[in-house]
N, C-alpha and C. Protein backbone atom coordinates (compact mmCIF):
# COMPACT_ATOMS: atom_id res chain seq x y z
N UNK A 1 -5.10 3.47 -20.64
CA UNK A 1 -5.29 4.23 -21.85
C UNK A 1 -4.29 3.77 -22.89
N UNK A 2 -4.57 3.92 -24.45
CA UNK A 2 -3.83 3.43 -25.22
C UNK A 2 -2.92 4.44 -25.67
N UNK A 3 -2.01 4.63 -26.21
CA UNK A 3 -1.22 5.88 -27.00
C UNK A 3 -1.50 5.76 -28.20
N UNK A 4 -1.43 6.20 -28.77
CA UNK A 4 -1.65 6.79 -30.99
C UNK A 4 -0.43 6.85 -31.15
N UNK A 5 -0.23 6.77 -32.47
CA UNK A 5 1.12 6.82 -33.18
C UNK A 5 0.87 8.74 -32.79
N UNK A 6 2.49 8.64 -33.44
CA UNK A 6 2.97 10.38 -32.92
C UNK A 6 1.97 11.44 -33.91
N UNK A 7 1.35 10.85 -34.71
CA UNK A 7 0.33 12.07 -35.20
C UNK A 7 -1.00 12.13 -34.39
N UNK A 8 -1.07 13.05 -34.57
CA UNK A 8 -2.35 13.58 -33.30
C UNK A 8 -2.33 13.96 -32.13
N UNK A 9 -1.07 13.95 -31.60
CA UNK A 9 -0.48 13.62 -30.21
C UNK A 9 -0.04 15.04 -29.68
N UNK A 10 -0.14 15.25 -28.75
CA UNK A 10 0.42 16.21 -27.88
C UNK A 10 1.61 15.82 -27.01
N UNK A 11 2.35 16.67 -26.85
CA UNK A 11 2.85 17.19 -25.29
C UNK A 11 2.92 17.87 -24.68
N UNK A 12 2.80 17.94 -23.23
CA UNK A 12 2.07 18.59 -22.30
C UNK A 12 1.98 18.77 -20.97
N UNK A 13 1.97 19.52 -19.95
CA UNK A 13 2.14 19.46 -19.04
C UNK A 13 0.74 19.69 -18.13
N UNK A 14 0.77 18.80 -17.31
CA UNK A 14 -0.10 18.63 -16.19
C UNK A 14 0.00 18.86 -14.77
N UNK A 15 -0.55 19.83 -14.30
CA UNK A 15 -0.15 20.31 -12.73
C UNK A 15 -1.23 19.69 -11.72
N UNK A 16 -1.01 19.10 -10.86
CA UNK A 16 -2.08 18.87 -9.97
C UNK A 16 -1.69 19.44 -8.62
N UNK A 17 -3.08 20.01 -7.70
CA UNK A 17 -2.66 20.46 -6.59
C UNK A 17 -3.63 19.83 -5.90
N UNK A 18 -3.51 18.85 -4.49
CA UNK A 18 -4.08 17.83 -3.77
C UNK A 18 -3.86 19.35 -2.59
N UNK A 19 -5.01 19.04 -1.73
CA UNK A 19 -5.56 20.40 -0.81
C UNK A 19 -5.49 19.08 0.16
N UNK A 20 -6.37 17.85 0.26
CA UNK A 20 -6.60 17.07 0.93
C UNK A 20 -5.95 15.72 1.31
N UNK A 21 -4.47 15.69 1.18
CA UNK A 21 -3.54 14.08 0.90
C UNK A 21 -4.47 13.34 1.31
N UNK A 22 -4.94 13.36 2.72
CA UNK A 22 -5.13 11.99 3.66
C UNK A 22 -6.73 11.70 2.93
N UNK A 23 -7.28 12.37 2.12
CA UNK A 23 -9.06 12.07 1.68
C UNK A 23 -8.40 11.73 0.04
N UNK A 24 -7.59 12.44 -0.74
CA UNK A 24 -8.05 11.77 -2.04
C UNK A 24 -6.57 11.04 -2.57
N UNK A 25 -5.08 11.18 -1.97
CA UNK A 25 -3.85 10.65 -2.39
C UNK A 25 -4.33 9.22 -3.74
N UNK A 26 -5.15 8.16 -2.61
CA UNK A 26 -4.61 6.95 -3.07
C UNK A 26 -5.80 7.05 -4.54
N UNK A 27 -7.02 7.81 -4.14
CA UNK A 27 -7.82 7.88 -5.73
C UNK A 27 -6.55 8.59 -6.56
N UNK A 28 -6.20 9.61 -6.72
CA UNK A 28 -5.13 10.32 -7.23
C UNK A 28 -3.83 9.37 -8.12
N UNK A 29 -3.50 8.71 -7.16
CA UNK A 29 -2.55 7.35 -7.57
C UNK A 29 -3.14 6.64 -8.52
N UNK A 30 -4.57 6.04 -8.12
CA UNK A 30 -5.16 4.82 -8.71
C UNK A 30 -5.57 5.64 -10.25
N UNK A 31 -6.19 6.77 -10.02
CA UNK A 31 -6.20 7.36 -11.81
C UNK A 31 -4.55 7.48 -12.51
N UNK A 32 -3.69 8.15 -11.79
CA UNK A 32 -2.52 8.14 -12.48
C UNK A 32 -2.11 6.56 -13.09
N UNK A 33 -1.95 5.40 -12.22
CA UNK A 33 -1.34 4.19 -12.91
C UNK A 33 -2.21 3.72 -13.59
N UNK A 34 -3.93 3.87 -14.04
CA UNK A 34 -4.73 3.62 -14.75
C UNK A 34 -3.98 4.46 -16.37
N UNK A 35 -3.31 5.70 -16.37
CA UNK A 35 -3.36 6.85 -17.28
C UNK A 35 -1.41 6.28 -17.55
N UNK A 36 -0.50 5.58 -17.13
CA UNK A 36 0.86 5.17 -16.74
C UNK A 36 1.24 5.32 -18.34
N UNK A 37 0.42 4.96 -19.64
CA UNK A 37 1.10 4.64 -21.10
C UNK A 37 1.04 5.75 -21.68
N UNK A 38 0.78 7.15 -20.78
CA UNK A 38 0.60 8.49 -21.85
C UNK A 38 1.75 8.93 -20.60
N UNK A 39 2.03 9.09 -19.30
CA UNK A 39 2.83 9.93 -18.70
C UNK A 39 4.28 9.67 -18.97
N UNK A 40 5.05 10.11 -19.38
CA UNK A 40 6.25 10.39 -19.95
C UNK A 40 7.02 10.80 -18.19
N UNK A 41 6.79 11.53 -17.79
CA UNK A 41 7.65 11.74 -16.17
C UNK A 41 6.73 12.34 -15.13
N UNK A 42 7.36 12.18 -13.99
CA UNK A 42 6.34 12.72 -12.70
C UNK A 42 6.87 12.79 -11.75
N UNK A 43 6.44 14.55 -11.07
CA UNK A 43 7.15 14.58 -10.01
C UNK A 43 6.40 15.05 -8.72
N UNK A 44 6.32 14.76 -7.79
CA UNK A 44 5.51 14.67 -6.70
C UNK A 44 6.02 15.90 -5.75
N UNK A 45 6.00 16.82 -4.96
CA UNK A 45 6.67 18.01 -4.17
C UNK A 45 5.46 18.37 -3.10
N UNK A 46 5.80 17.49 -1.74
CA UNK A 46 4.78 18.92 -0.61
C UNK A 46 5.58 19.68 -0.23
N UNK A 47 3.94 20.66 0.00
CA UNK A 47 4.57 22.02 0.67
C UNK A 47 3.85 22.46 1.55
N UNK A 48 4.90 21.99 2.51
CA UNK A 48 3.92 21.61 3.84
C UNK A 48 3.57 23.03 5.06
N UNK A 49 4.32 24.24 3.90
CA UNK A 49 3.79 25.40 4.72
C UNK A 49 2.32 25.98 4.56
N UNK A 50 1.71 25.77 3.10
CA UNK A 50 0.77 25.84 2.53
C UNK A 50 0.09 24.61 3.19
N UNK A 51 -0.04 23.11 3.42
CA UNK A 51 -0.94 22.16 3.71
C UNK A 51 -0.73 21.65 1.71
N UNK A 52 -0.32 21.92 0.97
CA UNK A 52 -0.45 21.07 -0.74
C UNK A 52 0.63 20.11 -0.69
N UNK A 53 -0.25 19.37 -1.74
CA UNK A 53 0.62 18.28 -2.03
C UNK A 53 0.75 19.10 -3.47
N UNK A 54 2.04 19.49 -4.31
CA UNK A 54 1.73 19.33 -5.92
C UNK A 54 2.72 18.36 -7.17
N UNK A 55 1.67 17.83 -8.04
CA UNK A 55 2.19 16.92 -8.87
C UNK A 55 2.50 17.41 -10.02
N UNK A 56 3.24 17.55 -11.13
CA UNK A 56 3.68 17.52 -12.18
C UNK A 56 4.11 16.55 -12.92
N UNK A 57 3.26 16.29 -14.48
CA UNK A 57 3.02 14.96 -14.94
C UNK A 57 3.46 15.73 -16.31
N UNK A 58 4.49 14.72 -17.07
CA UNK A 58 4.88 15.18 -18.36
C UNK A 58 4.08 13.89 -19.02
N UNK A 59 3.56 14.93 -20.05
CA UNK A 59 2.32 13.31 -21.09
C UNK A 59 2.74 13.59 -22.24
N UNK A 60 2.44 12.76 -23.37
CA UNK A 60 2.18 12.40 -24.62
C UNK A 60 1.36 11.93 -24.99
N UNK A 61 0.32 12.45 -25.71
CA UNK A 61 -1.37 11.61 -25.82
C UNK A 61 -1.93 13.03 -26.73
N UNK A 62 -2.99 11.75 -27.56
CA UNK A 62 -3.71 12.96 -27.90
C UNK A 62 -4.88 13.95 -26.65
N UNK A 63 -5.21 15.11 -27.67
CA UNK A 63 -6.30 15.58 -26.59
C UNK A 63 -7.59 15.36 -26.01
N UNK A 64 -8.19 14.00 -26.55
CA UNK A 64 -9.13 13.28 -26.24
C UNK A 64 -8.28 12.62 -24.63
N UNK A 65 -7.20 12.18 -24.47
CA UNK A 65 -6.63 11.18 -23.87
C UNK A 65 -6.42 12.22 -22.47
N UNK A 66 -6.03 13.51 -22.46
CA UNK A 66 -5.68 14.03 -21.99
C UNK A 66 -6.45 14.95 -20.75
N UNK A 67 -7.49 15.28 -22.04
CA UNK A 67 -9.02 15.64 -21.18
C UNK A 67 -9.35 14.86 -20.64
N UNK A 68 -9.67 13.29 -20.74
CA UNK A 68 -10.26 12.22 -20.18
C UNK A 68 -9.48 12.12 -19.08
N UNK A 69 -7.89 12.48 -18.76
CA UNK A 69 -7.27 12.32 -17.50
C UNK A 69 -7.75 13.18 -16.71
N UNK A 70 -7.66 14.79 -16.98
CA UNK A 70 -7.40 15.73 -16.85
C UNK A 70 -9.20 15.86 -15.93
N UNK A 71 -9.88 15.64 -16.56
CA UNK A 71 -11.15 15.44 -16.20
C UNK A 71 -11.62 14.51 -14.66
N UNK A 72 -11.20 12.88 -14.68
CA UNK A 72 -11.17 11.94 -13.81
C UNK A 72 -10.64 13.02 -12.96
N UNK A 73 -9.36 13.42 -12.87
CA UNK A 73 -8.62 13.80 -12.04
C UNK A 73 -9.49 15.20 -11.27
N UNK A 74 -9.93 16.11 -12.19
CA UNK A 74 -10.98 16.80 -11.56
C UNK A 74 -12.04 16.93 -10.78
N UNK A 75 -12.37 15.38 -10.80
CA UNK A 75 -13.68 15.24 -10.00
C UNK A 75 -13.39 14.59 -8.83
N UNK A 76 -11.98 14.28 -8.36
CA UNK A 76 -12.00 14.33 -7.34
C UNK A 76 -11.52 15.53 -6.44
N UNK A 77 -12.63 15.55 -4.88
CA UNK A 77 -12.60 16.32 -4.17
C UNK A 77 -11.47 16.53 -3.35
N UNK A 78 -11.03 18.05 -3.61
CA UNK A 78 -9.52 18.80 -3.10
C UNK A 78 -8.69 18.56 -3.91
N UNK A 79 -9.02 18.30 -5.60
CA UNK A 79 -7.96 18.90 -6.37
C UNK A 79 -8.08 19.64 -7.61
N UNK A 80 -7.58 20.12 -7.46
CA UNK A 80 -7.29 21.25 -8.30
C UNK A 80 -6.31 20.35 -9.92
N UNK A 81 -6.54 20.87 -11.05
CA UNK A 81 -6.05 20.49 -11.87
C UNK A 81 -5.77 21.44 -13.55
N UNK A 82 -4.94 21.65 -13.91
CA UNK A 82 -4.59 22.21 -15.04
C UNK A 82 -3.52 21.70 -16.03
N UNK A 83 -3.80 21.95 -17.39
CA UNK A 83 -2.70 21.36 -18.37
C UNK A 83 -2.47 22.45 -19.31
N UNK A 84 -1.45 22.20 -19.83
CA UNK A 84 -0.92 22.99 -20.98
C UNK A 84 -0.60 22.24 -22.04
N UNK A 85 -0.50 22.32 -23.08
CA UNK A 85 -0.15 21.61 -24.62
C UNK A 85 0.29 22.00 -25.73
N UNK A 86 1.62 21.62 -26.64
CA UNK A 86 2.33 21.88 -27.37
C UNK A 86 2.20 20.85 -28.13
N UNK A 87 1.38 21.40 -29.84
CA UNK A 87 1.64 19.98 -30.56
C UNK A 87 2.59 20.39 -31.15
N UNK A 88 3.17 19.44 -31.59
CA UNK A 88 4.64 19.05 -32.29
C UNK A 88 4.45 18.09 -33.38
């Protein structure tokens, strides 16, 4: 994905919750380093009393860029996904 100059742009936070590591991890990966020029930081945490994996992704992108992640990332099976956004 490309970035926009700082007008139009968001920042934002992205939560992902993986139900299934061993079925969708490496799709999960392969959309994130496809999406690598909008994520600003990322932090990975299981919790292995629950069975989740959860991710937290700090972005910068507009909201076309964001949905389009936010989306991919949705359609794969056993995760869960939500964002929040602050334009600035």
């Amino acid at each position: 994905m490309e970035t926009a100059s700082a007008a139009g742009r968001s920042v934002g936070v992205i939560a992902i919750i993986i139900r299934d590591r061993a079925h969708c991890a490496s799709r999960v990966n392969e959309i994130l380093t496809g999406a690598g020029s909008i994520i600003i930081g990322r932090m990975g945490i299981p919790y292995g009393e629950r069975n989740l994996n959860i991710i937290t992704l700090i972005v910068d992108a507009t909201t076309d860029q964001i949905g389009a992640l936010t989306g991919r990332l949705g359609q794969v099976q056993g995760v869960t996904v939500k964002s929040t956004l602050a334009k600035l």
